[in-house]
C-alpha atoms as a PDB file:
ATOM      1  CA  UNK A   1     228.074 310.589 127.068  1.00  0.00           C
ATOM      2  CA  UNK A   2     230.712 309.894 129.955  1.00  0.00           C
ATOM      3  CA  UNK A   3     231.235 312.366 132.326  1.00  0.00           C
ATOM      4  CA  UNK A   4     234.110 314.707 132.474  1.00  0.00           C
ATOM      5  CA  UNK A   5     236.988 314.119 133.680  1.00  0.00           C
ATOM      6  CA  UNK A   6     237.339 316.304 136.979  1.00  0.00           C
ATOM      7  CA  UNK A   7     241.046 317.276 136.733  1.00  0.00           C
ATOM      8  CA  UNK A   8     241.200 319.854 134.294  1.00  0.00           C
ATOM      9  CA  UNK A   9     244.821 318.901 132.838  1.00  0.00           C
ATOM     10  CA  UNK A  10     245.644 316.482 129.929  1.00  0.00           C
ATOM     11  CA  UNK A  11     247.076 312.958 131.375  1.00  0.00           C
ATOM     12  CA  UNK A  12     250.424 313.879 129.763  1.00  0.00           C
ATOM     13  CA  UNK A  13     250.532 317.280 131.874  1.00  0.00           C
ATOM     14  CA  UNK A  14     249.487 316.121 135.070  1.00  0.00           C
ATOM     15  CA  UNK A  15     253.039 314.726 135.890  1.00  0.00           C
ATOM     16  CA  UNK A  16     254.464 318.164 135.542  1.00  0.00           C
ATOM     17  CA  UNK A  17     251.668 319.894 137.769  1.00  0.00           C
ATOM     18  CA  UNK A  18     250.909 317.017 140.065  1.00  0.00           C
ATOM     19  CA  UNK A  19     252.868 316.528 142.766  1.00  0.00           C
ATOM     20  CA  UNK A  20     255.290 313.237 142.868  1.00  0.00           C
ATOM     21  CA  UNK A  21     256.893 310.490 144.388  1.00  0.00           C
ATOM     22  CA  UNK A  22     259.478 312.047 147.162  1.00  0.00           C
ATOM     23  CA  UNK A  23     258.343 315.640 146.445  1.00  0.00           C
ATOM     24  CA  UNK A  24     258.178 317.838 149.903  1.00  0.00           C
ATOM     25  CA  UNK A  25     254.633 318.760 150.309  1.00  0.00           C
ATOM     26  CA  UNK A  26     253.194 321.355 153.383  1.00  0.00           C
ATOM     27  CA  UNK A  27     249.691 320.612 154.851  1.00  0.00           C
ATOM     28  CA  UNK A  28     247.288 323.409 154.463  1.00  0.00           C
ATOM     29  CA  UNK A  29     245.040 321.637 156.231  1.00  0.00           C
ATOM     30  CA  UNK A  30     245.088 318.927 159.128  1.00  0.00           C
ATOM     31  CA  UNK A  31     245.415 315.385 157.944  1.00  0.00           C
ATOM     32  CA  UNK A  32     244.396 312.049 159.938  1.00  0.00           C
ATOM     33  CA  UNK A  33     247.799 309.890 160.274  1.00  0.00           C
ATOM     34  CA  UNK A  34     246.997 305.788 159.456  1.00  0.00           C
ATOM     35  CA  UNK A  35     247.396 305.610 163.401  1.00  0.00           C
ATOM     36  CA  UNK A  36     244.266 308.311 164.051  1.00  0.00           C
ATOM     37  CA  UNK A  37     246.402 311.262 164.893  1.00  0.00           C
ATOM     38  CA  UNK A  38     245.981 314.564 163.439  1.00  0.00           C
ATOM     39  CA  UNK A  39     249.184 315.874 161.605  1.00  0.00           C
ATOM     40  CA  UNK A  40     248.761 319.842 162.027  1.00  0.00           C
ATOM     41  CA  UNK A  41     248.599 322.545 159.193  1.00  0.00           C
ATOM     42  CA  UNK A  42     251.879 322.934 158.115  1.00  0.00           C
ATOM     43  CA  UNK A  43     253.441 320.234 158.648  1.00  0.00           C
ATOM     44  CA  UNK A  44     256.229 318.610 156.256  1.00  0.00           C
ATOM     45  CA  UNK A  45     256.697 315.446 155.044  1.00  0.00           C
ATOM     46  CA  UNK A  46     257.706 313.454 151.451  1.00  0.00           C
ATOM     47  CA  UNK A  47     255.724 311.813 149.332  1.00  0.00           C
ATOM     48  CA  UNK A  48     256.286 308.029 149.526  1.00  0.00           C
ATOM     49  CA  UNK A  49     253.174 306.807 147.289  1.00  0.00           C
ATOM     50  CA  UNK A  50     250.916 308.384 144.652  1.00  0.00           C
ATOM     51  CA  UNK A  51     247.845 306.514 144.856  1.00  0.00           C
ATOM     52  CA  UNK A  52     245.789 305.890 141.207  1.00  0.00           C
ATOM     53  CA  UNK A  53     246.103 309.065 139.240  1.00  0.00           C
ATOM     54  CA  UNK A  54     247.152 311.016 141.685  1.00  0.00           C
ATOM     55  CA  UNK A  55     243.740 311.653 143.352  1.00  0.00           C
ATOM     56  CA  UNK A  56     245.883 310.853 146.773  1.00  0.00           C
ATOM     57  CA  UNK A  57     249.397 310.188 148.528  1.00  0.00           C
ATOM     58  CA  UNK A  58     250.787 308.395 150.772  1.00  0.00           C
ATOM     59  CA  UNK A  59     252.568 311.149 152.958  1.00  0.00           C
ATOM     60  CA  UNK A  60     255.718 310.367 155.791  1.00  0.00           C
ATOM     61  CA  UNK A  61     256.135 313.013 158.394  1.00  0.00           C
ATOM     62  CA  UNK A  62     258.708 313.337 160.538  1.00  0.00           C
ATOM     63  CA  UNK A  63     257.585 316.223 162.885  1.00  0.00           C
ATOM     64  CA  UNK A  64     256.064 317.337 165.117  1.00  0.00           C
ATOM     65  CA  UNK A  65     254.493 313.959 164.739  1.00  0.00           C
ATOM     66  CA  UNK A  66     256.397 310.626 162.928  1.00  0.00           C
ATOM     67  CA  UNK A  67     253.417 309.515 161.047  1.00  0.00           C
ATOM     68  CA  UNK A  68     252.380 307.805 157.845  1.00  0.00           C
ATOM     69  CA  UNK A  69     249.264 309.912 156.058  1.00  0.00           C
ATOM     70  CA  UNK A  70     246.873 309.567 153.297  1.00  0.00           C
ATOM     71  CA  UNK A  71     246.508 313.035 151.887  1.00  0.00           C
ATOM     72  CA  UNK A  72     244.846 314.529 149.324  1.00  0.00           C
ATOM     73  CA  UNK A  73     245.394 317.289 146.845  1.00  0.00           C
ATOM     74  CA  UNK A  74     243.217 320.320 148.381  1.00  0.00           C
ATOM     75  CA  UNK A  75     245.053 319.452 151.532  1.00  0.00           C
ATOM     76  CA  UNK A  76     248.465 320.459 149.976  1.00  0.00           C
ATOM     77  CA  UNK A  77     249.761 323.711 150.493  1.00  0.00           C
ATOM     78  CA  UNK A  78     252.622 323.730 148.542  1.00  0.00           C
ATOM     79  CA  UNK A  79     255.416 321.852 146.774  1.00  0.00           C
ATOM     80  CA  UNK A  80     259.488 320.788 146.805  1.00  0.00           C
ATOM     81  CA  UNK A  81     260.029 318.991 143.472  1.00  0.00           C
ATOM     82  CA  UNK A  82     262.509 316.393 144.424  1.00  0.00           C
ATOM     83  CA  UNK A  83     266.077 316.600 143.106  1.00  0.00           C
END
């Protein structure tokens, strides 16, 4: 018997909890930019990737740091549904 699956939401209701391409996330926690440098807690940035199914994102920040991150969801603090 497979495993289960570790997100607890149906693959037709993740899009509508999940957070998504150009969305405005806040850190909760620190995140390590591509370059090596810590982006602080609380930080903002927008979602410019959602990597596989959605088990990460690729993050831009503009301040206090401009940096590219790979972040993942227990790292999000909260969410800006684009448009």
């Amino acid at each position: 018997m497979p495993a289960p699956a570790l997100n607890r939401f149906a693959a037709e209701d993740r899009a509508l909890v999940s957070p998504a391409e150009l969305d405005v996330v806040t850190l909760k926690t620190p995140a390590t930019s591509d370059d090596g440098e810590t982006v602080p807690a609380g930080a903002t940035g927008t979602i410019v990737a959602v990597y596989g199914d959605a088990v990460a994102f690729g993050v831009e920040f503009e301040t206090p740091i401009h940096a590219l991150a790979t972040v993942y969801p227990h790292q999000i603090g909260s969410v800006r549904r684009a448009g």
